[in-house]
N, C-alpha and C. Protein backbone atom coordinates (compact mmCIF):
# COMPACT_ATOMS: atom_id res chain seq x y z
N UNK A 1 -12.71 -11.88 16.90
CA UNK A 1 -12.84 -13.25 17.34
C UNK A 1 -14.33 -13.59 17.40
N UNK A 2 -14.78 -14.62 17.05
CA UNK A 2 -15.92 -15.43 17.34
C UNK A 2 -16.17 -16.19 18.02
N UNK A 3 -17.08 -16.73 18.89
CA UNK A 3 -17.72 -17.77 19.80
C UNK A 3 -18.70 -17.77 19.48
N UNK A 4 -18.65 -19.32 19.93
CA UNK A 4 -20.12 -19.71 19.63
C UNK A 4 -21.16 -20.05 20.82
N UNK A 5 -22.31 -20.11 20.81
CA UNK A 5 -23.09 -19.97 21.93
C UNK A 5 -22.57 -21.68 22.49
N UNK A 6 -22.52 -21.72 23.56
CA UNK A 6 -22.08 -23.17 24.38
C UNK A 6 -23.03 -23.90 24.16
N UNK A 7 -22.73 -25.62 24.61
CA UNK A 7 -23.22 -26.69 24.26
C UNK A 7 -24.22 -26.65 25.51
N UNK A 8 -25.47 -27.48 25.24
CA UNK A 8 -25.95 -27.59 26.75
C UNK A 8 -25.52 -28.91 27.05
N UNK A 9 -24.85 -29.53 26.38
CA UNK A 9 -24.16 -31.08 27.01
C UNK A 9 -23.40 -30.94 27.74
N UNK A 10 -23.27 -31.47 29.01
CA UNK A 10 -22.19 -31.86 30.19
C UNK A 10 -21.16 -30.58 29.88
N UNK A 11 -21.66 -29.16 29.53
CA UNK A 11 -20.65 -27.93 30.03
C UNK A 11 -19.32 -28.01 29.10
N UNK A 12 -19.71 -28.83 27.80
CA UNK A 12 -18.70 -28.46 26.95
C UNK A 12 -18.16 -26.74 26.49
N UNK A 13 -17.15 -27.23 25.92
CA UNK A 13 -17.29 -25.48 25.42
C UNK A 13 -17.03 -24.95 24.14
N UNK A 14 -17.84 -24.49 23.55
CA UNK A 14 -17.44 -24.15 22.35
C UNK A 14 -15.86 -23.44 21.27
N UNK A 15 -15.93 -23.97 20.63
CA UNK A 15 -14.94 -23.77 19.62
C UNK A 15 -14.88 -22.12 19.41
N UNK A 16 -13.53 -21.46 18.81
CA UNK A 16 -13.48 -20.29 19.14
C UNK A 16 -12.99 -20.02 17.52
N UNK A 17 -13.12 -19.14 16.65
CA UNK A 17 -12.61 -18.53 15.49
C UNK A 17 -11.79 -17.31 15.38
N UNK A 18 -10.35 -17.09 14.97
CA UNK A 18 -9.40 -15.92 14.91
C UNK A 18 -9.11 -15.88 13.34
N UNK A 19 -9.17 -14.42 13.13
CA UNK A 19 -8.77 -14.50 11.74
C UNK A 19 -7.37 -13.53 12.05
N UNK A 20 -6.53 -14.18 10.81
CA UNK A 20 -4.55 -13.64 10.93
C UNK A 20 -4.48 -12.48 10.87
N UNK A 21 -5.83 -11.83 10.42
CA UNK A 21 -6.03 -10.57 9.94
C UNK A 21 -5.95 -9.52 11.66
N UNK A 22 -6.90 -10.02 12.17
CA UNK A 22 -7.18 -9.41 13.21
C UNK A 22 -6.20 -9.29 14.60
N UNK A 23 -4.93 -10.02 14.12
CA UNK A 23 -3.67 -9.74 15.29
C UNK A 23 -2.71 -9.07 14.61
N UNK A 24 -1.57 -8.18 14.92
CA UNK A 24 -0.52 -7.60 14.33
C UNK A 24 0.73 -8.63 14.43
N UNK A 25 1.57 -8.48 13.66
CA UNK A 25 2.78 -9.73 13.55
C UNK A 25 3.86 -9.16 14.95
N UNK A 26 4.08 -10.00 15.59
CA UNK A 26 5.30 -9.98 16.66
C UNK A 26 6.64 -10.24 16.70
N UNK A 27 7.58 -9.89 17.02
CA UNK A 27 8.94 -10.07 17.35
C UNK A 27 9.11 -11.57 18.20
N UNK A 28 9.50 -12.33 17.48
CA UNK A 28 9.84 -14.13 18.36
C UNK A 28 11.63 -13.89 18.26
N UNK A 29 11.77 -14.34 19.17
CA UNK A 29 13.14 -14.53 19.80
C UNK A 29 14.55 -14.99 19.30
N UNK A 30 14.11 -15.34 17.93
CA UNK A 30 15.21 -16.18 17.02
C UNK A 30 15.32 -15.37 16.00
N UNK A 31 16.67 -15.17 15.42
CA UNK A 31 16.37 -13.93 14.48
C UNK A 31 16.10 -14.31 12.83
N UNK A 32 15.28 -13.17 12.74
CA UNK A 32 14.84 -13.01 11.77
C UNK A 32 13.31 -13.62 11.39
N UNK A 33 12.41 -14.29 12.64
CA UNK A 33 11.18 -14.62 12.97
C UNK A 33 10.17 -13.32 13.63
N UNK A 34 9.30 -13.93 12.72
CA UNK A 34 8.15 -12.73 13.43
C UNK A 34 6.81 -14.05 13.39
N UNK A 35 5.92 -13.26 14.52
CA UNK A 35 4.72 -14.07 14.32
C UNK A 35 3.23 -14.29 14.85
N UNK A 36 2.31 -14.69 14.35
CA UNK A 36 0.92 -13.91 14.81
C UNK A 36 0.15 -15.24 15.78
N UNK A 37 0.12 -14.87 16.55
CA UNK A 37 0.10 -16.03 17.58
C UNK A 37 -1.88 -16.17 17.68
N UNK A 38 -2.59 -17.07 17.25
CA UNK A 38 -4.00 -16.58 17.05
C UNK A 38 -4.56 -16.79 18.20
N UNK A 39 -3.75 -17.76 19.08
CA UNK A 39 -4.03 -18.26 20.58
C UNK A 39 -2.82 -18.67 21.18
N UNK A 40 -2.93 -18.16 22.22
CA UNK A 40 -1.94 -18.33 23.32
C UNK A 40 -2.24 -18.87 24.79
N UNK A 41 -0.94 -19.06 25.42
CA UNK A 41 -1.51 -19.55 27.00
C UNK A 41 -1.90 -18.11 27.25
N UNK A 42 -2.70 -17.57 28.67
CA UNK A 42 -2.55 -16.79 29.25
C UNK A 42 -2.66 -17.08 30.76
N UNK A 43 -2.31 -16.33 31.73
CA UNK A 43 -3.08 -16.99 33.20
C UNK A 43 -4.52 -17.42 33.33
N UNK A 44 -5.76 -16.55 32.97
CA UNK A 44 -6.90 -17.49 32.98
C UNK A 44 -6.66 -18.87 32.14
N UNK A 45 -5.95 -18.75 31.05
CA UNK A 45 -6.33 -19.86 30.02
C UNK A 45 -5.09 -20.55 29.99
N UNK A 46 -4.34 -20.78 30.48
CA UNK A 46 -2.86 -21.98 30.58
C UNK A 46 -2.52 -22.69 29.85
N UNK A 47 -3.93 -23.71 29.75
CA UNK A 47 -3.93 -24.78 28.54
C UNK A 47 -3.77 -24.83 27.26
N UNK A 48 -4.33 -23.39 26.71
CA UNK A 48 -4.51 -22.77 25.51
C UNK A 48 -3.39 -22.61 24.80
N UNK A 49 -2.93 -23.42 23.29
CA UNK A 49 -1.67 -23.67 22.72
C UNK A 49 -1.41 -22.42 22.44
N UNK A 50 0.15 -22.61 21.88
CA UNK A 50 0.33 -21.50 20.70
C UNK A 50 0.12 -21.45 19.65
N UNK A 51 -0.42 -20.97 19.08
CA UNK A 51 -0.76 -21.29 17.56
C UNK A 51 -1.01 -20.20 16.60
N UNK A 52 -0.42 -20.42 15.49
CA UNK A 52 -0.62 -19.32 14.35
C UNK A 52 0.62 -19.54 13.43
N UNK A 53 0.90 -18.40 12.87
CA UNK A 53 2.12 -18.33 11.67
C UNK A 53 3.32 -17.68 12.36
N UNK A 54 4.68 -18.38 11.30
CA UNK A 54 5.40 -18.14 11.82
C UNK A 54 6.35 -17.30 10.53
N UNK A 55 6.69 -16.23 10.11
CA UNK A 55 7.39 -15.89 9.43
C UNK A 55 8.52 -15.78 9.30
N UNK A 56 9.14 -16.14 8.32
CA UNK A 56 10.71 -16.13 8.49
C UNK A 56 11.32 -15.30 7.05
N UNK A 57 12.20 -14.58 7.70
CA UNK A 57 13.25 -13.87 6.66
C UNK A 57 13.95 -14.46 5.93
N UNK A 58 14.40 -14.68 4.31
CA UNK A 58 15.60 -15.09 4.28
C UNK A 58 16.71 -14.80 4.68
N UNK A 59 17.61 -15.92 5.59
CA UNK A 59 18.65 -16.11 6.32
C UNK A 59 17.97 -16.13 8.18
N UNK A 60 16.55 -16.39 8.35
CA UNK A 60 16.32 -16.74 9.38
C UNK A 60 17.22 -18.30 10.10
N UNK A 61 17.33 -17.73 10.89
CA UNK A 61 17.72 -19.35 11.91
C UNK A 61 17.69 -19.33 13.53
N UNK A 62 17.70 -20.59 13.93
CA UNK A 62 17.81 -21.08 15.36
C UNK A 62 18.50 -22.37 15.94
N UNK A 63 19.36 -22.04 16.57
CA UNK A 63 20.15 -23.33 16.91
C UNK A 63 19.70 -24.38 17.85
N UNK A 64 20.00 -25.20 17.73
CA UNK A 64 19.86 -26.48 18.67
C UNK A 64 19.38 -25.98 19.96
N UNK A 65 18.44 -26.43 20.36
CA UNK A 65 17.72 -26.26 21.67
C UNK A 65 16.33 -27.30 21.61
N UNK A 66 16.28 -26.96 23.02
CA UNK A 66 15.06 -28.35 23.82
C UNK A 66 13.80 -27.66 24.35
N UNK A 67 12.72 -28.19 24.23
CA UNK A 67 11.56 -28.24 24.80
C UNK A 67 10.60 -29.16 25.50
N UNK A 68 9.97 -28.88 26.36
CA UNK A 68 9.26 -29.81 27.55
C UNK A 68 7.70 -30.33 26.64
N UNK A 69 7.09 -29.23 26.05
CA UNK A 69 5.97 -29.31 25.21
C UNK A 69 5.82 -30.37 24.05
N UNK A 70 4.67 -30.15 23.46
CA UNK A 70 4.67 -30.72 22.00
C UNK A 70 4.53 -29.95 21.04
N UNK A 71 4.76 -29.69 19.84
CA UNK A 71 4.24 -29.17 18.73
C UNK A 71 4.46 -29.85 17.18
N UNK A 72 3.36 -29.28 16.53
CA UNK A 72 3.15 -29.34 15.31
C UNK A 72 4.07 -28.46 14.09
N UNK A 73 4.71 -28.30 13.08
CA UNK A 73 4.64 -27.44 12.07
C UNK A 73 4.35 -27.52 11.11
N UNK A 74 3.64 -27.01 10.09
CA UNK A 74 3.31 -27.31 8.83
C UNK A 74 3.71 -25.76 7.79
N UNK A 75 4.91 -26.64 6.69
CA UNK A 75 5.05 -25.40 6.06
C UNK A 75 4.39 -24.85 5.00
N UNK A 76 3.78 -23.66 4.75
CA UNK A 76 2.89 -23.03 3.80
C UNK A 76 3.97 -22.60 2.82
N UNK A 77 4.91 -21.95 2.98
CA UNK A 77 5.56 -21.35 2.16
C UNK A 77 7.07 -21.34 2.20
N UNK A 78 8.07 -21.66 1.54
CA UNK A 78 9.81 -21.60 1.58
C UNK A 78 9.85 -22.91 1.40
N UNK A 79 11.54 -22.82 1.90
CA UNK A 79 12.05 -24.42 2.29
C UNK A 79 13.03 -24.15 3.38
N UNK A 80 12.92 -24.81 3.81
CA UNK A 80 13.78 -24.41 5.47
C UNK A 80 14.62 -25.71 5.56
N UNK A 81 16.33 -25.98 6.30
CA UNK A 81 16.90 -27.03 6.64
C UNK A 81 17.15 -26.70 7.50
N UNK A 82 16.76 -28.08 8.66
CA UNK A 82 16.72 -28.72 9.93
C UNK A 82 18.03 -29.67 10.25
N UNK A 83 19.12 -29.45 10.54
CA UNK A 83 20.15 -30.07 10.30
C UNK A 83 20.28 -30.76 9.04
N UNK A 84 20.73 -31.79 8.52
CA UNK A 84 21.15 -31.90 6.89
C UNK A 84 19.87 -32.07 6.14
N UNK A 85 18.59 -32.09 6.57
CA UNK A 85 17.52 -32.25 5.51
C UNK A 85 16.70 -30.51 5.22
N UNK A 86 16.22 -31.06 4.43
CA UNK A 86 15.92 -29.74 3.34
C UNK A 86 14.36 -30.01 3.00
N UNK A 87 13.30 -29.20 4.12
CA UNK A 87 12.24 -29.52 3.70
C UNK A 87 11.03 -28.00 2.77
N UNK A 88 10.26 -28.20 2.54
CA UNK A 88 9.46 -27.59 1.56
C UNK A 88 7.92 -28.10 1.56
N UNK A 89 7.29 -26.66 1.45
CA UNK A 89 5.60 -26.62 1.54
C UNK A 89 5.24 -27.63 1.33
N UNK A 90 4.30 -27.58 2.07
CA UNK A 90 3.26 -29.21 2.23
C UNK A 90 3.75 -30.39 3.19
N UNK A 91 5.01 -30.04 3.66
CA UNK A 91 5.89 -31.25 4.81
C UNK A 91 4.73 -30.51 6.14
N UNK A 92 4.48 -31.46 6.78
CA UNK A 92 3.95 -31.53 8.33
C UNK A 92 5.22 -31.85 9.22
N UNK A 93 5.66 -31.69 10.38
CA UNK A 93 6.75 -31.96 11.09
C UNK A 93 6.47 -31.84 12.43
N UNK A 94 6.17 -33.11 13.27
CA UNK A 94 6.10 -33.29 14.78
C UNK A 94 6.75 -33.36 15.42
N UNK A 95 6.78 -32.74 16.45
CA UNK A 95 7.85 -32.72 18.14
C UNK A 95 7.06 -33.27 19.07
N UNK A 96 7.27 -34.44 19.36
CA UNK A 96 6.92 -35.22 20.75
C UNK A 96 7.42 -34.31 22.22
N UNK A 97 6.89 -34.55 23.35
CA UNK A 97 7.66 -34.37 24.01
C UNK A 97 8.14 -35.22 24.94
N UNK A 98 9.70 -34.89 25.50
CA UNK A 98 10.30 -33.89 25.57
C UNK A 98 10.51 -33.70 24.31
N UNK A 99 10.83 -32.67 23.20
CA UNK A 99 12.03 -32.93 22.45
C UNK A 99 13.45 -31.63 21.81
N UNK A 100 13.58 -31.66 20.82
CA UNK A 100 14.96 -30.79 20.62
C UNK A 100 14.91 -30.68 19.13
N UNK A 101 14.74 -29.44 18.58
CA UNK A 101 14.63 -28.63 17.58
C UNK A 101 16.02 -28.79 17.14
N UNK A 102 16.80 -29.12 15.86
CA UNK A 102 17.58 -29.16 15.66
C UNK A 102 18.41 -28.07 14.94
N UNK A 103 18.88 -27.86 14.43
CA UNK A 103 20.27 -26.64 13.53
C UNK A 103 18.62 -26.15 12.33
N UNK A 104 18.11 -25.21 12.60
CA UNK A 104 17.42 -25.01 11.89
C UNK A 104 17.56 -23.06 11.13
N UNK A 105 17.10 -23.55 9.83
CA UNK A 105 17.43 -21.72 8.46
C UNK A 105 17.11 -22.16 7.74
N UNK A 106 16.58 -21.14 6.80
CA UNK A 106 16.24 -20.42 6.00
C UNK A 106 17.17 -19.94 4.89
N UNK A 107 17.57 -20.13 3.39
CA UNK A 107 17.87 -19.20 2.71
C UNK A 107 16.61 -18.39 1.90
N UNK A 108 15.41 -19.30 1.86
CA UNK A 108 14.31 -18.66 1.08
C UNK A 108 13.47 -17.42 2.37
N UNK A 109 13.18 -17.84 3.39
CA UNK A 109 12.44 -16.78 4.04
C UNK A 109 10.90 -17.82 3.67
N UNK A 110 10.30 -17.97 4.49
CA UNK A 110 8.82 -18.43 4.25
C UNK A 110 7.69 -18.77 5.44
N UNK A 111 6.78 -19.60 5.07
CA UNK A 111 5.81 -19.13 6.47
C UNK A 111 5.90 -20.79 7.25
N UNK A 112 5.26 -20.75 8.35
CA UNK A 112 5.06 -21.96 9.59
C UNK A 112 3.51 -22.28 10.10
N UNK A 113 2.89 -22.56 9.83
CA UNK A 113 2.14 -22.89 10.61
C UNK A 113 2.38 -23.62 11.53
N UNK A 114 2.07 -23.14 13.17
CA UNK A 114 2.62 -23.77 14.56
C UNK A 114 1.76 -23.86 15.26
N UNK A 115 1.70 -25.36 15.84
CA UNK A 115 0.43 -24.98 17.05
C UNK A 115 1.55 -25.98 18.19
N UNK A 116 1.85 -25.36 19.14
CA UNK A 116 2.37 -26.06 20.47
C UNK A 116 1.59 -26.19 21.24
N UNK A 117 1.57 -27.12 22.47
CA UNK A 117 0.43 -27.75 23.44
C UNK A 117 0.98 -28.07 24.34
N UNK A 118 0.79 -28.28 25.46
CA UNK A 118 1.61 -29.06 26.59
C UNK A 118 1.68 -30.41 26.69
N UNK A 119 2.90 -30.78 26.94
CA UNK A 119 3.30 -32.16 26.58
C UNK A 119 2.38 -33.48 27.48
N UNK A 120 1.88 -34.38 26.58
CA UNK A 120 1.14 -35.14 27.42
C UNK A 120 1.58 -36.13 28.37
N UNK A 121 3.14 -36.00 28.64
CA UNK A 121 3.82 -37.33 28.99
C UNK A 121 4.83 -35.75 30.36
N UNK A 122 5.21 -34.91 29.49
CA UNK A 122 5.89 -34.02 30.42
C UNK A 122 4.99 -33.06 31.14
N UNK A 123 3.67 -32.80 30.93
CA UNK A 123 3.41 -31.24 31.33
C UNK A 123 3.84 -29.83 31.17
N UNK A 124 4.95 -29.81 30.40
CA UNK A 124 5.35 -28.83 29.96
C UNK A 124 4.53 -28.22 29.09
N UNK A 125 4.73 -27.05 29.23
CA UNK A 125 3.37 -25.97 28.49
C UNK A 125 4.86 -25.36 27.56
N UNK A 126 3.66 -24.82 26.77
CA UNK A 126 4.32 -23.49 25.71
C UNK A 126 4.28 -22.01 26.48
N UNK A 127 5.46 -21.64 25.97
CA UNK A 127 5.23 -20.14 26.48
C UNK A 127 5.25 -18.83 25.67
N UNK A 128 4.59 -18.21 25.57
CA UNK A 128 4.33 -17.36 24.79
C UNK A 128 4.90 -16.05 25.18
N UNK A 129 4.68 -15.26 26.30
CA UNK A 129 5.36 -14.28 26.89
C UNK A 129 6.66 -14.07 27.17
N UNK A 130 6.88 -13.27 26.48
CA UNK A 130 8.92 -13.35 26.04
C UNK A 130 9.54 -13.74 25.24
N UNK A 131 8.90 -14.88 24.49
CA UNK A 131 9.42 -15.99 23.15
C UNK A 131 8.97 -15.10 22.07
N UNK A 132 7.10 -15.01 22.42
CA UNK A 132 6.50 -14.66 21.02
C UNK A 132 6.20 -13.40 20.75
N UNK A 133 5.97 -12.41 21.97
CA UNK A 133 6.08 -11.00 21.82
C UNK A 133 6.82 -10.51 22.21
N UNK A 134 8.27 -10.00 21.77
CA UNK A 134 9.52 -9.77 22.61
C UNK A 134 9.35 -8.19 21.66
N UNK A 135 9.82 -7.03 22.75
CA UNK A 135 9.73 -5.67 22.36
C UNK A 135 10.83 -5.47 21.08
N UNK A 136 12.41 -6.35 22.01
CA UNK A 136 13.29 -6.02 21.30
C UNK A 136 13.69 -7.49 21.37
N UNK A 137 14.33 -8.50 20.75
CA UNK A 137 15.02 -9.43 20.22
C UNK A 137 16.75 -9.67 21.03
N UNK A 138 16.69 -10.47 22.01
CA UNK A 138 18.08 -10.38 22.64
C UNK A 138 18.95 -10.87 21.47
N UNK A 139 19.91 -11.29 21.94
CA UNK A 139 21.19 -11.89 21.34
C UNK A 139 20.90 -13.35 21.28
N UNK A 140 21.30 -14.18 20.67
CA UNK A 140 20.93 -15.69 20.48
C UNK A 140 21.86 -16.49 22.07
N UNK A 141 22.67 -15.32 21.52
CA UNK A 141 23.63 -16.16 23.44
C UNK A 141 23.08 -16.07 24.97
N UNK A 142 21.85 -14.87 24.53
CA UNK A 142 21.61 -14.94 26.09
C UNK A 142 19.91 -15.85 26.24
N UNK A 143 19.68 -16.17 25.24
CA UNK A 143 18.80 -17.44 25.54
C UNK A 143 19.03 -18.65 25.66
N UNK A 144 18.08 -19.25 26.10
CA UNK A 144 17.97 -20.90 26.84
C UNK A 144 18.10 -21.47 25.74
N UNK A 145 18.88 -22.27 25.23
CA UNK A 145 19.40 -23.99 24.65
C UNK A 145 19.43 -24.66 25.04
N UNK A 146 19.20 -25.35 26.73
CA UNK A 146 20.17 -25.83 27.35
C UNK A 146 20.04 -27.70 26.85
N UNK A 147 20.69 -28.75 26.67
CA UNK A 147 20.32 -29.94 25.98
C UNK A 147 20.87 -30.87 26.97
């Protein structure tokens, strides 16, 4: 990681650099997702999105479920369908918040770029601990959907 020396203006703070290289890929909670999270919340840092790649297997998926946050996706690689549409590299795709991820897979397997943030209208944060580094991968039934 890189930093840069701070601003002497009014205690800004400098911009931070991660390369994909320098994290190992993680176990995310939906099967057949893995993913390199380049920044995360932590307790000092709360605010701090999620962000990085998101890999998917062919025959990855995740069902209908809700979030308090916001996020971004932008796809680098595959084509993934989100209930009946069928999107492909170079689509950008925003979640306001609140909002609700719809019937979403994979038959190609391909990548995500994701950055989640806490919602500016909800306060809801992203969470990273348990979602994005999970040891072992529960069952899709014993996680939160709730709509």
């Amino acid at each position: 990681m890189q930093t840069m020396t701070p601003s002497a203006r009014g205690g800004h703070l400098p911009y931070e650099a991660k390369h994909i290289d320098d994290v190992e890929w993680e176990t995310i909670r939906w099967p057949g997702e893995t993913g390199k999270m380049l920044f995360h919340p932590r307790p000092e840092r709360p605010t701090e999105p999620n962000a990085g790649i998101l890999r998917l297997e062919p025959g990855a998926h995740h069902p209908l479920h809700n979030h308090d946050f916001a996020q971004v996706w932008y796809i680098l690689s595959g084509e993934f369908r989100i209930d009946d549409n069928l999107y492909t590299p170079g689509t950008m795709i925003f979640h306001p918040d609140p909002h609700f991820e719809g019937k979403f897979e994979t038959a190609t397997g391909g990548d995500i770029l994701i950055v989640q943030y806490p919602g500016p209208t909800t306060g809801g944060r992203p969470i990273y601990a348990g979602r994005f580094n999970m040891e072992k991968r529960r069952d899709i039934s014993e996680e939160r959907t709730d709509l």
